[in-house]
Each structure stands twice: as C-alpha cells, then as structure tokens.
C-alpha atoms as a PDB file:
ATOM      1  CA  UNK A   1      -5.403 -15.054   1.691  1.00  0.00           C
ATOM      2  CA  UNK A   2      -2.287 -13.634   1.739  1.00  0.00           C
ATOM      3  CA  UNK A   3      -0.077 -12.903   5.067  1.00  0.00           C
ATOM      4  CA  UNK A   4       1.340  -9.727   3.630  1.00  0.00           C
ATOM      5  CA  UNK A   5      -0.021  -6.984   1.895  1.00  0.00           C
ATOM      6  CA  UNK A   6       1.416  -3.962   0.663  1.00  0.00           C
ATOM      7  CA  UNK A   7       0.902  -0.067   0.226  1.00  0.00           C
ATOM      8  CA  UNK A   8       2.349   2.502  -1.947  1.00  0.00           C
ATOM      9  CA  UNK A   9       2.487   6.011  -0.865  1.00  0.00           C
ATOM     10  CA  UNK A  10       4.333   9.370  -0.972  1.00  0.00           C
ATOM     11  CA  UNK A  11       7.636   9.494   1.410  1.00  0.00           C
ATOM     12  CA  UNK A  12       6.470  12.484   2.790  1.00  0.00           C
ATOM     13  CA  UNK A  13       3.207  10.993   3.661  1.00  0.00           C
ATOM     14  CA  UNK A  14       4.615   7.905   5.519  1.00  0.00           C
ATOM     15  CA  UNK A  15       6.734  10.206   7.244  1.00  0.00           C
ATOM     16  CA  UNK A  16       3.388  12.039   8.399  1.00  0.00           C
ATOM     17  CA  UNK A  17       1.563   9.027   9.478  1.00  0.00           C
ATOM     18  CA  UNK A  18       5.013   8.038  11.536  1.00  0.00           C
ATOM     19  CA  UNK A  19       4.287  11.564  13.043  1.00  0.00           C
ATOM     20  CA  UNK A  20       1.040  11.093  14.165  1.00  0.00           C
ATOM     21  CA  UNK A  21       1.362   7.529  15.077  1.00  0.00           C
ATOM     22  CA  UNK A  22      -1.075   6.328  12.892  1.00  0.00           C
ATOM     23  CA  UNK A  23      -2.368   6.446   9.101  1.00  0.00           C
ATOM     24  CA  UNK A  24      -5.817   7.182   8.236  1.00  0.00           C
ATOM     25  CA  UNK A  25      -5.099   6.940   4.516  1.00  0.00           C
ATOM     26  CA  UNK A  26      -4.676   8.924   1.471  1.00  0.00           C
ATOM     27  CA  UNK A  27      -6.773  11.591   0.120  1.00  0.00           C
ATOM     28  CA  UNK A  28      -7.869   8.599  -2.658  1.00  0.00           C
ATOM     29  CA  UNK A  29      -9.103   6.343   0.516  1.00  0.00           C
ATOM     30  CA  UNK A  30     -10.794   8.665   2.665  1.00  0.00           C
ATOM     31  CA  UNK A  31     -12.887   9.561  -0.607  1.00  0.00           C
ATOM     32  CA  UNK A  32     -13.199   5.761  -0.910  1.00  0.00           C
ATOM     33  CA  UNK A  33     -13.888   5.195   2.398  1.00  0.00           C
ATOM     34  CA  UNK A  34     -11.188   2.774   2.934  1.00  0.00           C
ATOM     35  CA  UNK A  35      -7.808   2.217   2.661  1.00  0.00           C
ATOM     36  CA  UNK A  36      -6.337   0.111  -0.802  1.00  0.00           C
ATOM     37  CA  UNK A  37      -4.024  -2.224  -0.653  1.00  0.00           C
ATOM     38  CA  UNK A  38      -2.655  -5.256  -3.006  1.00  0.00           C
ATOM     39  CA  UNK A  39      -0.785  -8.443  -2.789  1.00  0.00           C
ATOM     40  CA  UNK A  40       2.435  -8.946  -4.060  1.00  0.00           C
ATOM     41  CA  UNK A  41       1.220  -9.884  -7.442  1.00  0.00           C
ATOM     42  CA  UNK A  42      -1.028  -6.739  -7.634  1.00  0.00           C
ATOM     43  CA  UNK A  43       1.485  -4.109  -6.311  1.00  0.00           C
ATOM     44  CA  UNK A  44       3.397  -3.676  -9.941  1.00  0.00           C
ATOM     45  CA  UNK A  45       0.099  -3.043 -11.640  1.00  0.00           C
ATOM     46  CA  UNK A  46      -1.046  -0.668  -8.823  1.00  0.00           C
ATOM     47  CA  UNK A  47       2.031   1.420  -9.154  1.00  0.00           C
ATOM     48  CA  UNK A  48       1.746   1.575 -13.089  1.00  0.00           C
ATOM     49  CA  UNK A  49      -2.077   2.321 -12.927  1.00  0.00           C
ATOM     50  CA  UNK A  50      -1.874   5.132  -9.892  1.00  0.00           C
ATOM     51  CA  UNK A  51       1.843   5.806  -9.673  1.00  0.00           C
ATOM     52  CA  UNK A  52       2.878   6.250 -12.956  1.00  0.00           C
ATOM     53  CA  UNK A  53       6.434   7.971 -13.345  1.00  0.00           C
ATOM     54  CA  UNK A  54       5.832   9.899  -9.162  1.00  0.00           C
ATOM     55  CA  UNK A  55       9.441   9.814  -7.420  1.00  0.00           C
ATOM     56  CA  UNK A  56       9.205   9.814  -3.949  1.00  0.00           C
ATOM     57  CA  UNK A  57       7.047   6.810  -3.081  1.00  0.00           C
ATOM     58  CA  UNK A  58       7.750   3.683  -0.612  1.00  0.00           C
ATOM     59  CA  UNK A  59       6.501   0.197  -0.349  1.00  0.00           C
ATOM     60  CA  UNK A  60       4.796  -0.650   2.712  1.00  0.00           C
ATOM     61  CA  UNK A  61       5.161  -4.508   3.239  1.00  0.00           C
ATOM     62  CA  UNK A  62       2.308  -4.628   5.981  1.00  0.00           C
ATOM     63  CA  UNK A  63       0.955  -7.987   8.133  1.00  0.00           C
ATOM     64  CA  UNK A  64      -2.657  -8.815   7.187  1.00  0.00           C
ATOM     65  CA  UNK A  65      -3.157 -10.933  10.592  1.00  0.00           C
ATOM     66  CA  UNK A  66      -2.724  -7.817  12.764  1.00  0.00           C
ATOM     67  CA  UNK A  67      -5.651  -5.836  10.948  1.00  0.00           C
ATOM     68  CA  UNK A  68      -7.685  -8.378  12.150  1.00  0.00           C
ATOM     69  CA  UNK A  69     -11.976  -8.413  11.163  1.00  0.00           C
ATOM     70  CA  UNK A  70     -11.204  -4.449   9.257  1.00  0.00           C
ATOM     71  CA  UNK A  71      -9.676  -5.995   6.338  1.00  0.00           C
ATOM     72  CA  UNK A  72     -11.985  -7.229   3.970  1.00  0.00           C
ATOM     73  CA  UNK A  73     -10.937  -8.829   0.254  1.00  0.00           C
ATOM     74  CA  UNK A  74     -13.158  -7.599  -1.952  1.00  0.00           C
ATOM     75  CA  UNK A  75     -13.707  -7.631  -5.747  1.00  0.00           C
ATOM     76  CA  UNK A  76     -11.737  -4.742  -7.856  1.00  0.00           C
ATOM     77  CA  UNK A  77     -10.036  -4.601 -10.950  1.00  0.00           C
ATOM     78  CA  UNK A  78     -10.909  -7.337 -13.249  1.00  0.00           C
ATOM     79  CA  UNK A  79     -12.849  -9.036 -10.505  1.00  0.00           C
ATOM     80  CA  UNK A  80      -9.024  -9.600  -8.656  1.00  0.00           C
ATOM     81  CA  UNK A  81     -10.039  -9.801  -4.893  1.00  0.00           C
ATOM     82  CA  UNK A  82      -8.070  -6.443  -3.007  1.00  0.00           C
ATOM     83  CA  UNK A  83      -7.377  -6.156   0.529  1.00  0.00           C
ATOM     84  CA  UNK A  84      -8.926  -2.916   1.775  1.00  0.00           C
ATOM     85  CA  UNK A  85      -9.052  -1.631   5.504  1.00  0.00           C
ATOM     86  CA  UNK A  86     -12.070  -0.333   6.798  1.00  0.00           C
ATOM     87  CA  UNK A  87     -10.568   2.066   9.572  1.00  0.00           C
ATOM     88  CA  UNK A  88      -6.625   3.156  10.030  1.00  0.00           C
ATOM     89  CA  UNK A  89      -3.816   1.450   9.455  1.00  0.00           C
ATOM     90  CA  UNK A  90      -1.809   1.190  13.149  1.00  0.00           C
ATOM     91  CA  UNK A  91       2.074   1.645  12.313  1.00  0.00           C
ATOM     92  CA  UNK A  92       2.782  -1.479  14.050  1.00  0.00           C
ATOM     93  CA  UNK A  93       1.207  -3.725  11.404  1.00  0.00           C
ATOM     94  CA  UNK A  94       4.162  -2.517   9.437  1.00  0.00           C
ATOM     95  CA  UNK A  95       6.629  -4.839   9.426  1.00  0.00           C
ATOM     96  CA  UNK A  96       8.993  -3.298   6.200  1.00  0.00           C
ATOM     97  CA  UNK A  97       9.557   0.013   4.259  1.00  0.00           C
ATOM     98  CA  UNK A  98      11.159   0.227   1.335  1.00  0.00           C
ATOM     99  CA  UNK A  99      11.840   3.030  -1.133  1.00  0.00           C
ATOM    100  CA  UNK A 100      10.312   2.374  -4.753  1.00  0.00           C
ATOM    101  CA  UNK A 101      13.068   4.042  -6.852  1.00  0.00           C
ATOM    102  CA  UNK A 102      12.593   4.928 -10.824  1.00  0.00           C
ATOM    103  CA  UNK A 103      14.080   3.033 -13.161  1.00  0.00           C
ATOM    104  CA  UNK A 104      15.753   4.418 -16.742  1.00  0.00           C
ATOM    105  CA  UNK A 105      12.720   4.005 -18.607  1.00  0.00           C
ATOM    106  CA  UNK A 106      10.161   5.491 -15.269  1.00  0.00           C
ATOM    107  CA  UNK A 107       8.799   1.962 -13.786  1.00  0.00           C
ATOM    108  CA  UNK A 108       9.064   1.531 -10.607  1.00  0.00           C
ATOM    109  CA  UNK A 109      11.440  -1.419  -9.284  1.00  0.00           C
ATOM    110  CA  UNK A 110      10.334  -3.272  -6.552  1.00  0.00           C
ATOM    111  CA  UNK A 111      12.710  -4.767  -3.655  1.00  0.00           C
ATOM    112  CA  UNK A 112      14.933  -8.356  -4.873  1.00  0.00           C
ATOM    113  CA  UNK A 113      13.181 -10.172  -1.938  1.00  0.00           C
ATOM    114  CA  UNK A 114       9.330  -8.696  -3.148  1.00  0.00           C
END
C-alpha cells in the first residue's frame, strides 16, 4: 500500500493535538472508533464529501510505516480500501503540513507536489 497517507482537519485542531503531543482524532473518529485517513488519490474526494466549502483546514501528509500493525486498509466508499488507525496518531509520523486554501469557486486546492 501506499507510503503516505493523508488527513484533513481543522487548523485549530492540529494546533491542539501539537499541544498535547499527540492526536486521538476527531469527534467523527472517536464515534468511529478509529481514525480516517486516504491516499493521495482519495484525499480530493474526502475533502468534497466531508469538507465541503470549511476554511481553516490543513493537509496532513503522514508516513504509513511508522503506524506500524494499528493501521489497517479496510473497505469504504465504493469498496476503495482506506487507511484507518486503530489508536492515536503520534505527531512524529507527520512528516508535512500544509494549509488547504479555498479556491474562487469553494474546492479545496491541494499542494503542486500532492
């Protein structure tokens, strides 16, 4: 599978997780009992689906290797296999965060390298 994964989130709730040194995931995860992810080719769909039109969110480019045996790829939308982490995310399986800006129209534009 994939060596990078990604998560969208509120700013304001990376910059809590960077506070407490860890991320136990959103309010949607903890109901789900996991956190979501999705691959590069996922992540635009995930925004439009979940994200639609929020400001304020960032990209979390995250190494799959480091969550080691909690990250499982299982079936989702459309069958698609997700990545999803059974436990928290530690901050040092981040490895990039970038800011998912608007564009004119309200979609979200992904970073030129994504």
């Amino acid at each position: 599978m994939s060596e990078r994964i990604y998560k969208i989130m509120a700013a304001d709730e990376w910059a809590a997780a960077q506070a407490a040194g860890i991320y136990e995931g959103s309010a949607h995860d903890r109901r789900d009992g996991f956190i979501h992810f999705s691959t590069a080719a996922q992540a635009a769909e995930t925004a439009a689906k979940h994200f639609a039109g929020q400001a304020g969110l960032v990209l979390l480019t995250v190494d799959a290797a480091a969550l080691g045996a909690a990250l499982k790829w299982e079936s989702s939308r459309g069958g698609a296999l997700f990545p999803h982490l059974y436990g928290a995310l530690p901050l040092t399986a981040v490895i990039a965060i970038d800011a998912l800006a608007l564009d004119p129209s309200g979609v979200h534009r992904f970073p030129a390298a994504f």
